[in-house]
Protein backbone atom coordinates (compact mmCIF):
# COMPACT_ATOMS: atom_id res chain seq x y z
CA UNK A 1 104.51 -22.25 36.89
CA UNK A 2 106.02 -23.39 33.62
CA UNK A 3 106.20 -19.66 32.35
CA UNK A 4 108.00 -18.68 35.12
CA UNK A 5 110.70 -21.11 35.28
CA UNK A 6 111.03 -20.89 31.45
CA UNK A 7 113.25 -17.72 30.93
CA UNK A 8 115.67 -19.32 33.77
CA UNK A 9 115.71 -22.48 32.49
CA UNK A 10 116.99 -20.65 29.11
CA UNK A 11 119.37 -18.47 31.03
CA UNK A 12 120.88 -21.11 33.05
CA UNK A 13 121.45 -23.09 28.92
CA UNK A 14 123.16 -19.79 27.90
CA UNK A 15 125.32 -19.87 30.70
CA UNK A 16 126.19 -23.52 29.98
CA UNK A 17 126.79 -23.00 26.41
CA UNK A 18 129.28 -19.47 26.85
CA UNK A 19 131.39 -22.22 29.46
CA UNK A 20 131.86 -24.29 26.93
CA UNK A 21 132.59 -21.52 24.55
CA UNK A 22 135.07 -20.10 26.77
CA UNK A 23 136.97 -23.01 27.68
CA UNK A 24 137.04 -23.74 24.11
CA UNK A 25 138.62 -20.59 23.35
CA UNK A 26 140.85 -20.37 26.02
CA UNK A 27 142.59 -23.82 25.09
CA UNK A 28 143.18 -22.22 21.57
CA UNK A 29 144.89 -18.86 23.33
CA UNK A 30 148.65 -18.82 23.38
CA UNK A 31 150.02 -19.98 26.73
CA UNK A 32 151.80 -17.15 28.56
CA UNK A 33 155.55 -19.44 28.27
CA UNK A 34 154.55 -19.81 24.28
CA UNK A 35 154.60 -15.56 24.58
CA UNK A 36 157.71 -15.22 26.12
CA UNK A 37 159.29 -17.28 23.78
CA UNK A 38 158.49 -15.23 21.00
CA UNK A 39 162.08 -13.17 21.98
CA UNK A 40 163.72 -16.35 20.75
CA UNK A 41 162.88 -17.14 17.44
CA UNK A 42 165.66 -20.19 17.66
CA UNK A 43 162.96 -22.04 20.08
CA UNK A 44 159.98 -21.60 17.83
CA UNK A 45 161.24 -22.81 14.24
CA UNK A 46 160.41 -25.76 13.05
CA UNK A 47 162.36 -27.81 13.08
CA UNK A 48 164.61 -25.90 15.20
CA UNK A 49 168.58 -26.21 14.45
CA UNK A 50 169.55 -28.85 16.81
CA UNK A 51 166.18 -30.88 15.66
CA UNK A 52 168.01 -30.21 12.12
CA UNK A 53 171.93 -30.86 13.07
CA UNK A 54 170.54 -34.67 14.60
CA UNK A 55 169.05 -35.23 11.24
CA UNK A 56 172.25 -33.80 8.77
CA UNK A 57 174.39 -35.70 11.21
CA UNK A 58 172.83 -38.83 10.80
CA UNK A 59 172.48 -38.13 6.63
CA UNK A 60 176.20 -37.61 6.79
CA UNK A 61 176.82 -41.38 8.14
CA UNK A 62 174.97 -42.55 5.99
CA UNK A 63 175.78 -40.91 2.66
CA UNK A 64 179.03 -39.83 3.62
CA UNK A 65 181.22 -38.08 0.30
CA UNK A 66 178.12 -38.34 -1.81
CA UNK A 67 176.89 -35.05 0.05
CA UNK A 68 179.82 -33.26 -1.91
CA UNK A 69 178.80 -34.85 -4.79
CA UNK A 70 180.02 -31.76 -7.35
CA UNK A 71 183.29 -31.47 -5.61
CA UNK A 72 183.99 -35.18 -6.12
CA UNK A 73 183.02 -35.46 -8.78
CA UNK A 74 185.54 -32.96 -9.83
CA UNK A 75 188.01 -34.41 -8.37
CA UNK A 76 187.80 -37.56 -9.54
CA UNK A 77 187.47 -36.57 -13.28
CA UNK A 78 190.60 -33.84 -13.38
CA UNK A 79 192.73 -37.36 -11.81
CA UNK A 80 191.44 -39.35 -14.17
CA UNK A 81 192.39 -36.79 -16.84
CA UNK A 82 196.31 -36.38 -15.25
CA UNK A 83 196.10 -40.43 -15.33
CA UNK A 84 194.27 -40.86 -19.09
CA UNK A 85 196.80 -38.13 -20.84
CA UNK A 86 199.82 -39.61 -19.03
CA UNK A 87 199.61 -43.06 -20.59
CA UNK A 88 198.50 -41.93 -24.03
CA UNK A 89 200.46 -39.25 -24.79
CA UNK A 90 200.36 -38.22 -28.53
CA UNK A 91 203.25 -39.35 -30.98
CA UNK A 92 203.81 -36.52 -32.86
CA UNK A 93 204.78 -34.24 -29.84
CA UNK A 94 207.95 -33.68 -28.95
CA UNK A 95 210.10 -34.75 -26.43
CA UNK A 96 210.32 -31.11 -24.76
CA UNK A 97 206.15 -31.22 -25.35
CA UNK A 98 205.91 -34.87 -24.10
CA UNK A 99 207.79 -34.34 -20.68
CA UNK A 100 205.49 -30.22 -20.34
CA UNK A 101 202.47 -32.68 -20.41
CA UNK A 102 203.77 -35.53 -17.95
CA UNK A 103 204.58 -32.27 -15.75
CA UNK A 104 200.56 -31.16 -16.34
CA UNK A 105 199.37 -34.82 -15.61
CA UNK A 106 201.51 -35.06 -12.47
CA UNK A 107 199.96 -31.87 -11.51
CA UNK A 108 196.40 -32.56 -12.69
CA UNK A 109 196.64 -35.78 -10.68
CA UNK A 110 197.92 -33.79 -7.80
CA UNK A 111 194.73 -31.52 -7.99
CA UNK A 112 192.78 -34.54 -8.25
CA UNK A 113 194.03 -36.19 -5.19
CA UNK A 114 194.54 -33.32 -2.92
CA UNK A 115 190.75 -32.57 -3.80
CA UNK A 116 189.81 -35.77 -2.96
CA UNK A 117 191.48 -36.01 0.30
CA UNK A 118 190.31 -32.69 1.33
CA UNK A 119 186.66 -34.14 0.53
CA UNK A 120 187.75 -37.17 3.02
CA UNK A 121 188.93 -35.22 5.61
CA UNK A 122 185.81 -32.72 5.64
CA UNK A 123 183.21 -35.79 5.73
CA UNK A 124 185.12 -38.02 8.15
CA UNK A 125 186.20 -34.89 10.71
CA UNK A 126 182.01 -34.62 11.23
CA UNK A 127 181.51 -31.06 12.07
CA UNK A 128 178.08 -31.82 12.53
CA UNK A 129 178.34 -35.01 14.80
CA UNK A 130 181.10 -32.71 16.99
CA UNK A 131 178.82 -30.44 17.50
CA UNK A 132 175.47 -32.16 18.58
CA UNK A 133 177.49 -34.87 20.53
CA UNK A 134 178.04 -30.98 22.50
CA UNK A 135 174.70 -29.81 22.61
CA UNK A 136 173.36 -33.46 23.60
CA UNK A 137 175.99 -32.75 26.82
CA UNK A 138 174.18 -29.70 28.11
CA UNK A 139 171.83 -31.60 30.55
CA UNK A 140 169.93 -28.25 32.06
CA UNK A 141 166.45 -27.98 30.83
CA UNK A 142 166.09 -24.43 31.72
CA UNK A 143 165.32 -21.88 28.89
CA UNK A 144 169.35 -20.51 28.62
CA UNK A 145 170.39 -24.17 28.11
CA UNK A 146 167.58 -24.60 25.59
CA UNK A 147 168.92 -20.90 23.68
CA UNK A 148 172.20 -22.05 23.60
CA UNK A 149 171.95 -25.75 21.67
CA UNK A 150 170.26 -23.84 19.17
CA UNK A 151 173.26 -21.38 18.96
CA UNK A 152 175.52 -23.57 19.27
CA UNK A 153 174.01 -25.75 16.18
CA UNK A 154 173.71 -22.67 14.12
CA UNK A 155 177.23 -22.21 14.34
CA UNK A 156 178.00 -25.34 13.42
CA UNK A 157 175.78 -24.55 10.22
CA UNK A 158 177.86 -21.49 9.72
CA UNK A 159 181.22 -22.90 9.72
CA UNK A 160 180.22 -25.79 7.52
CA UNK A 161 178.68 -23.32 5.20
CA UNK A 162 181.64 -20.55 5.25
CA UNK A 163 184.53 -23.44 4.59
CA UNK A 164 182.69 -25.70 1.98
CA UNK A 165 181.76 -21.49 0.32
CA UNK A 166 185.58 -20.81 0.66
CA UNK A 167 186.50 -23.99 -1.38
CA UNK A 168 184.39 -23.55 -4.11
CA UNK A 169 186.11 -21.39 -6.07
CA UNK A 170 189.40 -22.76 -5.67
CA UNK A 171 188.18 -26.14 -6.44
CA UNK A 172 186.76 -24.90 -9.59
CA UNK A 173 189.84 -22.31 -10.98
CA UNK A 174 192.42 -25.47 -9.75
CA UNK A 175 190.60 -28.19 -11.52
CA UNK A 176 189.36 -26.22 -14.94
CA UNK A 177 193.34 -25.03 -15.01
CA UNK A 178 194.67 -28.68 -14.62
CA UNK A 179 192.43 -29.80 -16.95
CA UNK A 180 192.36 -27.67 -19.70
CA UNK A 181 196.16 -28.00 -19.62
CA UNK A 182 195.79 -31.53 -21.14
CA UNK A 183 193.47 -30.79 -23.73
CA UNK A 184 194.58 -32.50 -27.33
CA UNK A 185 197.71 -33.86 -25.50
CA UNK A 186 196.32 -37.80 -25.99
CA UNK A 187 195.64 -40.06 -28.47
CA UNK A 188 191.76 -41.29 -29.37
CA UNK A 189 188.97 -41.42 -27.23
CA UNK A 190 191.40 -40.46 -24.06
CA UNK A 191 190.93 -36.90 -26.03
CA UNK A 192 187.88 -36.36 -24.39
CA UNK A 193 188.22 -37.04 -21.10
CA UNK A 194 190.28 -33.46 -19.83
CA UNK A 195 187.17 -32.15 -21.86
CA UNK A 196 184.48 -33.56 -20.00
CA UNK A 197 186.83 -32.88 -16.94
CA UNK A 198 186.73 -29.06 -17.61
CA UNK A 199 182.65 -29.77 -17.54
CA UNK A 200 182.87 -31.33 -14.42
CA UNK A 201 185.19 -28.86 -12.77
CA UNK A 202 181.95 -26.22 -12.89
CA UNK A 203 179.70 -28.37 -10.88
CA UNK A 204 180.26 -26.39 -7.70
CA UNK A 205 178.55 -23.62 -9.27
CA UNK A 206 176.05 -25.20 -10.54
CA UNK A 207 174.63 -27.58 -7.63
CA UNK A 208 174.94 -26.58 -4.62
CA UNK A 209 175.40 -28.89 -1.32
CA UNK A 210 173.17 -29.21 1.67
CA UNK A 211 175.85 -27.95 3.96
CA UNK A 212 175.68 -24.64 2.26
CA UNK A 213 171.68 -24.41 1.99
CA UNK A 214 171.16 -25.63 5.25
CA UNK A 215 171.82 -22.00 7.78
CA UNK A 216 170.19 -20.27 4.69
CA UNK A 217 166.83 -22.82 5.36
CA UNK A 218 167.30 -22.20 9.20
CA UNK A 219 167.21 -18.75 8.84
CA UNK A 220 164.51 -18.49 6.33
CA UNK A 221 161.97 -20.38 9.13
CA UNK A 222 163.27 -17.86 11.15
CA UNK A 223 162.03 -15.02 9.54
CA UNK A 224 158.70 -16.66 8.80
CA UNK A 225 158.20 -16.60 12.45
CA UNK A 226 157.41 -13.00 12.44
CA UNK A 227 156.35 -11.75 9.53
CA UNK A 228 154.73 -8.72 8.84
CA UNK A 229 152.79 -7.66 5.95
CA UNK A 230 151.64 -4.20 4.99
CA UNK A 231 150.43 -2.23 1.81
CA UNK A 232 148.62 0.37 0.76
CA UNK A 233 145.21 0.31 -0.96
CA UNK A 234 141.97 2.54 -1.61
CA UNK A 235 138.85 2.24 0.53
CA UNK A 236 135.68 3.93 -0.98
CA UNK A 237 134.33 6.13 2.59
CA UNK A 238 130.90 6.88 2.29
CA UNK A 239 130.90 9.75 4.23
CA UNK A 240 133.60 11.70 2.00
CA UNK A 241 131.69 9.83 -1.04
CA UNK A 242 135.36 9.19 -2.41
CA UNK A 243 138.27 6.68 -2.38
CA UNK A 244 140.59 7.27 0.72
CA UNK A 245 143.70 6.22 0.95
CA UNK A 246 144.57 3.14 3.81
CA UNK A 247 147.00 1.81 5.58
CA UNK A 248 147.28 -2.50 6.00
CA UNK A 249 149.01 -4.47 8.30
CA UNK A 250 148.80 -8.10 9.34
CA UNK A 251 151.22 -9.62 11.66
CA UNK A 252 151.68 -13.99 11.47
CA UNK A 253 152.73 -15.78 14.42
C-alpha cells in the first residue's frame, strides 16, 4: 500500500513546493501600475523633484546666503577693496589720480553692494519655497496631479538654474573690473586686498552652487531610469568553427 501512495505523496510535495515558488516569484514581478508608470520617468526617480524641492527648500532656511557662497564671497571682498583703497589712498598720487581712484572705490563699493543685495533678494524671494508651497496645494491624488508637482518642481529647478547661470558671468567681469581698478592705489598691507579681491571675483567659475547642479542631478536619475546598453563583441560558433560577429543589448529598469 505504501508503494502506491508513494509517487502521490511526492507529487502532491512538488505541487506544494512550485506554490510557493510561484507566489514567491510573482511578489517579485512588477505590478501592472509600476508598468504604466514607466511613460513617466518624473514618478520613478529617486528621489523624485518635489521629494528634492522639500529638501533644497528647507536647506535654503537654514543656510540661507551661504548657498551662494562664491558669489558672496565676491561681493564682499570687491566692497571691502572700494572701502580699504578709499581710506588709504597713496601719497605720492596726484590729486587728478587721487579723486580717478575715489571714483573706482565708489564704484567698486557699488559692485560690491549691488552684488550683495542681489544675493539677498535671490535667497529671501525663495523660489523654491514658492514653488512647493504650490505643488503641496494640488490636493488630487490621481496620476495627472502626481505628473504635474513633478513638473512643476522641475521648473522651479530650471529657473533657479538659468538666473543664478545668467549672473555668473556678470558677477565675475563686474567684480575682476572693479577690482583690478584699485590695484597699487593704497598704502601697505591694504595693497593686497583688490588683489586677493580679483582672486575671489573667479569663484563662480570655479565652485559651482547647488541651485545650478541640482536639474542637472534630476535629470541624470532620469536617464538612469532607462538605460540601455549595447556593444558589439565576437562569439566563437562551433558550427562555422570561427568567431562571429554579435550583437548585445541589456535594458535596466
Amino acid at each position: 500500500m505504501l508503494k502506491k501512495t508513494t509517487p502521490i505523496i511526492l507529487l502532491f510535495i512538488l505541487l506544494l513546493t512550485n506554490l510557493k515558488s510561484f507566489a514567491e516569484t510573482e511578489d517579485s514581478l512588477p505590478k501592472l501600475e509600476d508598468l504604466k508608470a514607466l511613460d513617466y520617468p518624473e514618478l520613478q526617480v529617486v528621489p523624485r523633484a518635489s521629494e528634492r524641492l522639500a529638501m533644497e527648500s528647507a536647506a535654503v532656511k537654514d543656510q540661507g546666503v551661504m548657498l551662494l557662497f562664491p558669489y558672496l564671497t565676491s561681493s564682499v571682498m570687491t566692497l571691502a577693496s572700494g572701502l580699504a583703497v578709499s581710506a588709504n589712498l597713496r601719497e605720492d598720487l596726484s590729486l587728478d589720480q587721487k579723486d580717478d581712484v575715489r571714483t573706482s572705490s565708489k564704484l567698486a563699493m557699488g559692485v560690491g553692494g549691488t552684488g550683495l543685495g542681489l544675493i539677498y533678494w535671490f535667497t529671501y524671494s525663495d523660489n523654491y519655497g514658492t514653488a512647493l508651497s504650490q505643488i503641496r496645494g494640488l490636493k488630487n491624488k490621481d496620476r495627472r496631479t502626481e505628473l504635474l508637482k513633478e513638473r512643476l518642481s522641475e521648473e522651479a529647478f530650471e529657473r533657479s538654474a538659468n538666473m543664478i547661470s545668467q549672473w555668473k558671468w556678470v558677477f565675475v567681469a563686474a567684480n575682476f573690473i572693479a577690482s583690478a581698478q584699485l590695484t597699487g592705489k593704497s598704502t601697505g598691507d591694504n595693497n593686497i586686498i583688490p588683489s586677493l579681491s580679483m582672486m575671489a571675483s573667479l569663484l563662480p567659475l570655479v565652485i559651482t552652487t547647488g541651485y545650478e547642479t541640482n536639474i542637472i542631478k534630476q535629470q541624470e536619475y532620469k536617464r538612469r531610469i532607462y538605460v540601455p546598453l549595447t556593444w558589439f563583441d565576437y562569439q566563437y560558433d562551433t558550427t562555422q568553427a570561427s568567431l562571429q560577429p554579435r550583437l548585445n543589448a541589456v535594458w535596466t529598469f
